[in-house]
C-alpha atoms as a PDB file:
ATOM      1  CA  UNK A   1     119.293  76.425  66.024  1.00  0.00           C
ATOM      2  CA  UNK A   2     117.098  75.450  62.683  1.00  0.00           C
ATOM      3  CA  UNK A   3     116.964  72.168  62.036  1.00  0.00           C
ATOM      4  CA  UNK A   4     116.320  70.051  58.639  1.00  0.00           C
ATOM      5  CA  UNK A   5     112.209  70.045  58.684  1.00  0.00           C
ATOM      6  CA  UNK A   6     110.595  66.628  56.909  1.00  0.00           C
ATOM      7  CA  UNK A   7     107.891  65.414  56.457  1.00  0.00           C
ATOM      8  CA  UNK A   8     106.721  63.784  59.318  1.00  0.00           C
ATOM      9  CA  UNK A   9     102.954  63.595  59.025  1.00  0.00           C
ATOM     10  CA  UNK A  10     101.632  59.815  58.567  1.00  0.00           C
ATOM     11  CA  UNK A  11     103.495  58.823  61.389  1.00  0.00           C
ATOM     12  CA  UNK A  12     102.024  60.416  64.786  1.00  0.00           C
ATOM     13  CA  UNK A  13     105.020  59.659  66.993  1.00  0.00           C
ATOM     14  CA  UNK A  14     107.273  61.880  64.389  1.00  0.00           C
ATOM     15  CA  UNK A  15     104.845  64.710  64.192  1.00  0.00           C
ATOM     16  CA  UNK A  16     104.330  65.165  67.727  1.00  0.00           C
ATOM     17  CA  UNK A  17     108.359  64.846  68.381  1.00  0.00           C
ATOM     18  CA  UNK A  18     108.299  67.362  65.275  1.00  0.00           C
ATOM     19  CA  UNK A  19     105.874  69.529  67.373  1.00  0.00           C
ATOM     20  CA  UNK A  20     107.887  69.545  70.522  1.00  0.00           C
ATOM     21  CA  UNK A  21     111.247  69.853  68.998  1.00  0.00           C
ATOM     22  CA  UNK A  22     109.651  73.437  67.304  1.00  0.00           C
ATOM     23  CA  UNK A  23     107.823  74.232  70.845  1.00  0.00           C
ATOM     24  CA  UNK A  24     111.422  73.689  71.856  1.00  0.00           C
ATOM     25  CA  UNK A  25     112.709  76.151  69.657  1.00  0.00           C
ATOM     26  CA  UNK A  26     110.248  78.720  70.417  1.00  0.00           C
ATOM     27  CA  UNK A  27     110.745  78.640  73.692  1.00  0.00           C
ATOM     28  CA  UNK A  28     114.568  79.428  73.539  1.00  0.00           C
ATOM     29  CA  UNK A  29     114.080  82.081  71.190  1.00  0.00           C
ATOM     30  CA  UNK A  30     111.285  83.483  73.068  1.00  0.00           C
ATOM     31  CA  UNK A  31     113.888  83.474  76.139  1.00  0.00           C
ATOM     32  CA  UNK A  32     116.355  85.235  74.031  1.00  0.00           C
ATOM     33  CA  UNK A  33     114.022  87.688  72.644  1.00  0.00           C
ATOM     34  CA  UNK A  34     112.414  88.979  75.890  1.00  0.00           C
ATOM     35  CA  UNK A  35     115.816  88.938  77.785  1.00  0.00           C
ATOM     36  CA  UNK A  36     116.554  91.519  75.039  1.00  0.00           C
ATOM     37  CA  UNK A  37     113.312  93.541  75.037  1.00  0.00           C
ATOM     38  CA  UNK A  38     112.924  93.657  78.800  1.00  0.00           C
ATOM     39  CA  UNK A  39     116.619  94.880  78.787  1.00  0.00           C
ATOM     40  CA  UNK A  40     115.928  97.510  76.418  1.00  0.00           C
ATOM     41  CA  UNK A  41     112.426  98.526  78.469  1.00  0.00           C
ATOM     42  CA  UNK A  42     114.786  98.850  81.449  1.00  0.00           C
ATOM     43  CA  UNK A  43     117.536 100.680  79.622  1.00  0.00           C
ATOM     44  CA  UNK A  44     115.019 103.218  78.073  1.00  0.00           C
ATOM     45  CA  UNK A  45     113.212 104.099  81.520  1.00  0.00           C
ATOM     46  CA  UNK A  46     110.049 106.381  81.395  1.00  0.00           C
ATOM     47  CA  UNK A  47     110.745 108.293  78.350  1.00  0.00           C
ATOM     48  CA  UNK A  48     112.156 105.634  75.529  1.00  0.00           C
ATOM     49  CA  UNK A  49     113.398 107.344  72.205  1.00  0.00           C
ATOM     50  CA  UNK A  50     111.685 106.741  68.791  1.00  0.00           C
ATOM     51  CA  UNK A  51     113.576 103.851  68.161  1.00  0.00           C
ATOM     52  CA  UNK A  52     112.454 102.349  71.618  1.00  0.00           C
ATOM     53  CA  UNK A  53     108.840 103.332  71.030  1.00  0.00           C
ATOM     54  CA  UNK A  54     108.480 101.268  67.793  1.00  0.00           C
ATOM     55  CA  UNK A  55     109.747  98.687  68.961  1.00  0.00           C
ATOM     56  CA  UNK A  56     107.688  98.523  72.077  1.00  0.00           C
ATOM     57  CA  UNK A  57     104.549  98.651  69.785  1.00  0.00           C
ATOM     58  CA  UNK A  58     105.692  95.877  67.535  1.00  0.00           C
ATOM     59  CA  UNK A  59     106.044  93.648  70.583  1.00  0.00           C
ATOM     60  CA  UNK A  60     101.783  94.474  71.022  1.00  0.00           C
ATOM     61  CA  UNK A  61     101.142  94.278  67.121  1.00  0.00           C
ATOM     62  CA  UNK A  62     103.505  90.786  66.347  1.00  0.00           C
ATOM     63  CA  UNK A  63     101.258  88.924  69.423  1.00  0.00           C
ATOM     64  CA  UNK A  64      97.563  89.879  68.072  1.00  0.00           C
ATOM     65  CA  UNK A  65      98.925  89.454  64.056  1.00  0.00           C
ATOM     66  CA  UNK A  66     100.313  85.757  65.170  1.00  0.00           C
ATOM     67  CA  UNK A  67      97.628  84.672  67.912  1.00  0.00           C
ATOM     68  CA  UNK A  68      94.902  86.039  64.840  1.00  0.00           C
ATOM     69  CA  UNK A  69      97.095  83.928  62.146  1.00  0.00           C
ATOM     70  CA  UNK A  70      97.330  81.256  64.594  1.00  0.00           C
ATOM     71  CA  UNK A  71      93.218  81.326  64.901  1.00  0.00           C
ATOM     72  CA  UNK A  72      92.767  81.293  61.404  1.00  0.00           C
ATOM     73  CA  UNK A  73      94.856  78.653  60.540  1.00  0.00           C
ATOM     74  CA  UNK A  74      93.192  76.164  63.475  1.00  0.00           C
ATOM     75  CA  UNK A  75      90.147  77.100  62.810  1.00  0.00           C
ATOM     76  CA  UNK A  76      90.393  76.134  58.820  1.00  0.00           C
ATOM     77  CA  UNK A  77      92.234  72.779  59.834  1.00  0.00           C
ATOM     78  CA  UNK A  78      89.361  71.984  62.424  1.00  0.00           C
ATOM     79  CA  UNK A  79      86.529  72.486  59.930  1.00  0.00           C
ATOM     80  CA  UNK A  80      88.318  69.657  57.305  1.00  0.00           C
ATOM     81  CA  UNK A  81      88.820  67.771  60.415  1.00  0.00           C
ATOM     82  CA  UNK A  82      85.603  67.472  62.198  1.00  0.00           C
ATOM     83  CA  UNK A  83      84.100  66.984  58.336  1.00  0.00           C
ATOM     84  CA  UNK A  84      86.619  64.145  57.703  1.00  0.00           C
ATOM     85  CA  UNK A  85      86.798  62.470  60.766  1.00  0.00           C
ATOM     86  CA  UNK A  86      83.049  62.624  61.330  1.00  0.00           C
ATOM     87  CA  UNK A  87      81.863  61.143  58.004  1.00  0.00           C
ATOM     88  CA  UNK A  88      84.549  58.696  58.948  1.00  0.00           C
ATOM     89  CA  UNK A  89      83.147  57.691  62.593  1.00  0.00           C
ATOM     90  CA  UNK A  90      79.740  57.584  61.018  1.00  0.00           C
ATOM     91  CA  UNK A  91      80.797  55.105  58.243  1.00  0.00           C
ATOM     92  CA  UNK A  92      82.988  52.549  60.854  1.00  0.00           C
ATOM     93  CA  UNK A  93      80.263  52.778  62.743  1.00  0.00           C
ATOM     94  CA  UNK A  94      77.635  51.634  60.255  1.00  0.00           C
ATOM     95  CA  UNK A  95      80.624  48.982  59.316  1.00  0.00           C
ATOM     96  CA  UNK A  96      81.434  47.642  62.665  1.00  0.00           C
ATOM     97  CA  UNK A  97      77.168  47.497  63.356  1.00  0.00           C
ATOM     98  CA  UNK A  98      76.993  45.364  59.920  1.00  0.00           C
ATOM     99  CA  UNK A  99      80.023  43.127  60.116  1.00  0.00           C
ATOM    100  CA  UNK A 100      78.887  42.630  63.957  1.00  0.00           C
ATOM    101  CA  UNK A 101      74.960  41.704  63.095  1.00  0.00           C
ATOM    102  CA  UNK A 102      76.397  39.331  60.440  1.00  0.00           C
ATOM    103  CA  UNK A 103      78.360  37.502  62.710  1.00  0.00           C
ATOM    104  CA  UNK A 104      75.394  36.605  64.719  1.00  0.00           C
ATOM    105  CA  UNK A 105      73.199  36.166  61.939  1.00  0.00           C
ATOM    106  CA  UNK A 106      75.603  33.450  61.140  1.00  0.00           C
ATOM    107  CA  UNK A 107      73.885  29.713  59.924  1.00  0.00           C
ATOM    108  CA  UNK A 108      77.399  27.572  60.005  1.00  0.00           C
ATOM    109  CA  UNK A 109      80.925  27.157  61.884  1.00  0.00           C
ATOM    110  CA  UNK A 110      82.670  28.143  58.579  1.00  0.00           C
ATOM    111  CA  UNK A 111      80.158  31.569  57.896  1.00  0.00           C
ATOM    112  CA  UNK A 112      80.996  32.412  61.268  1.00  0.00           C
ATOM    113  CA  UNK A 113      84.207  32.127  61.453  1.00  0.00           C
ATOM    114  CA  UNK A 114      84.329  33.953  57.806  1.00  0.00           C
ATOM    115  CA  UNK A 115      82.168  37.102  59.490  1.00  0.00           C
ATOM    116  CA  UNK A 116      84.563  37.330  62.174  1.00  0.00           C
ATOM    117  CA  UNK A 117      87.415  37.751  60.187  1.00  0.00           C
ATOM    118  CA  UNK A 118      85.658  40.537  58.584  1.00  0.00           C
ATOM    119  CA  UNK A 119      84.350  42.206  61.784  1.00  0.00           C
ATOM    120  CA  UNK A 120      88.412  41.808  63.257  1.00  0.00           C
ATOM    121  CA  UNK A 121      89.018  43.398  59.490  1.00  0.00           C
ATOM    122  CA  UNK A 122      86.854  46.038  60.265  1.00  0.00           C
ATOM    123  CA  UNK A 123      87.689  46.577  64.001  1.00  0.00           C
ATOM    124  CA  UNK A 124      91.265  46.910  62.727  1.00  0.00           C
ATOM    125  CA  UNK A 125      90.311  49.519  59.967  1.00  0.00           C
ATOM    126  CA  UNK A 126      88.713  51.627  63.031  1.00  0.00           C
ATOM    127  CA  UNK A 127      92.307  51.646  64.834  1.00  0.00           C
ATOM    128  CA  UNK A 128      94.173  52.551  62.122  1.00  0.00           C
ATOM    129  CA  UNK A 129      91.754  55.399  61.803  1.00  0.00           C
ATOM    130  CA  UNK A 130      92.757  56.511  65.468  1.00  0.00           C
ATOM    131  CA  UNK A 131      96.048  56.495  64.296  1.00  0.00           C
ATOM    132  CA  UNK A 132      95.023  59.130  61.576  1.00  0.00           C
ATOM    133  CA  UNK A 133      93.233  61.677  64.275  1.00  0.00           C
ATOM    134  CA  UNK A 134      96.698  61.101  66.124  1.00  0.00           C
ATOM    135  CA  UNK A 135      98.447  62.220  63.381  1.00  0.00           C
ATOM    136  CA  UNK A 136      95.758  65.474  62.633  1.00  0.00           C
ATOM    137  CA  UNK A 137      96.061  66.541  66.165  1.00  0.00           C
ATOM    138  CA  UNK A 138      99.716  66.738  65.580  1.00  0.00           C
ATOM    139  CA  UNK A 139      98.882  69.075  62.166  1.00  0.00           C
ATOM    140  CA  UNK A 140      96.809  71.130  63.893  1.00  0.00           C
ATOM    141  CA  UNK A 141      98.963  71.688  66.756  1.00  0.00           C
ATOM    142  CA  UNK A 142     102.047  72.693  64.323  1.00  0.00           C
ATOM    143  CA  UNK A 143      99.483  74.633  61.929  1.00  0.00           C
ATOM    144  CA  UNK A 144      98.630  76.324  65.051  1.00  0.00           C
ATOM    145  CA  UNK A 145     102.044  76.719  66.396  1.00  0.00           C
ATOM    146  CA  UNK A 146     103.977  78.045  63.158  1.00  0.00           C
ATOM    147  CA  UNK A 147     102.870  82.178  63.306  1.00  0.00           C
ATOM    148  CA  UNK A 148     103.995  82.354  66.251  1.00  0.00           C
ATOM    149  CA  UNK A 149     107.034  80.064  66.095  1.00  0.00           C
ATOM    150  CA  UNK A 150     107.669  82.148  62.652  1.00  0.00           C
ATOM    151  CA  UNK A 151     107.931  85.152  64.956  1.00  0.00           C
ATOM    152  CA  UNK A 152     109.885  84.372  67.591  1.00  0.00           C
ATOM    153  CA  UNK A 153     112.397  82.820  65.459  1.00  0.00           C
ATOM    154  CA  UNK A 154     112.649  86.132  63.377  1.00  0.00           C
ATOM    155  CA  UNK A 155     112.661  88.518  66.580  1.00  0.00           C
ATOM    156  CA  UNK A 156     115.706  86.154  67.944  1.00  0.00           C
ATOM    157  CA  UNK A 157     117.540  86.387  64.749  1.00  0.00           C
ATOM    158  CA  UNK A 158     116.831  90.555  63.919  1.00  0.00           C
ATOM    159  CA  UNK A 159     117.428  91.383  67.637  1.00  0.00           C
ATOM    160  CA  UNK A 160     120.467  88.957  68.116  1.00  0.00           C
ATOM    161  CA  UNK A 161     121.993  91.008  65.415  1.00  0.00           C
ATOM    162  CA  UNK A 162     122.252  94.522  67.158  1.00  0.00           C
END
């Protein structure tokens, strides 16, 4: 059952109910596609045809193309991530540290209370950056996912049609 797919990065409650709607959908069509196969392995007992054969070895060939595509594409997703999200850290960091040591180098009422309104501004720049590593947890999951969901949901439609 294919769905409308949006957009749904931005928001990490969406992508991660994205992610487990597709896991979902794997999952069934997984179901369907080894009920079929396992049928078939039973059917064709210790000497399968040609027909059997190659479709035996595809089963072996579609899990190491996918879990290899599946690599790649988590491993290309991690390297902007950990570059992004650690010049990130590094620069809140040096931001909260700043904002912080300025609120206690503080001479008057009204400076302080000024600095702490930045260091809150700050602090709240910091969550909203958690929110973002939320959301590219949920892009790396699905990046990581979609070979393999690509697959099953092609073996479930070819093999649902003989």
């Amino acid at each position: 059952m294919k769905r409308n797919t949006r957009n749904v990065f931005g928001n990490p409650f969406l992508a991660w109910t994205d992610l487990a709607w597709k896991l979902g959908e794997m999952s069934m069509d997984s179901a369907h596609v080894i009920t079929h196969r396992t049928a078939r392995m039973a059917a064709a007992g210790p000497r399968p045809d040609a027909r059997d054969r190659q479709e035996f070895t595809r089963m072996g060939q579609e899990k190491i193309e996918a879990a290899t595509e599946s690599a790649r594409a988590i491993t290309a997703h991690l390297a902007t991530m950990n570059l992004q999200f650690g010049a990130s850290a590094l620069g809140h960091m040096v931001a909260g540290t700043t904002a912080l040591m300025s609120l206690a180098a503080s001479r008057s009422v009204g400076q302080f209370l000024t600095r702490q309104v930045r260091l809150a501004e700050t602090l709240s720049r910091s969550a909203k950056t958690v929110s973002e590593l939320y959301d590219s947890t949920a892009r790396l999951a699905t990046r990581g996912l979609k070979p393999i969901h690509a697959r099953a949901s092609a073996n479930a439609r070819r093999l649902g049609k003989r």
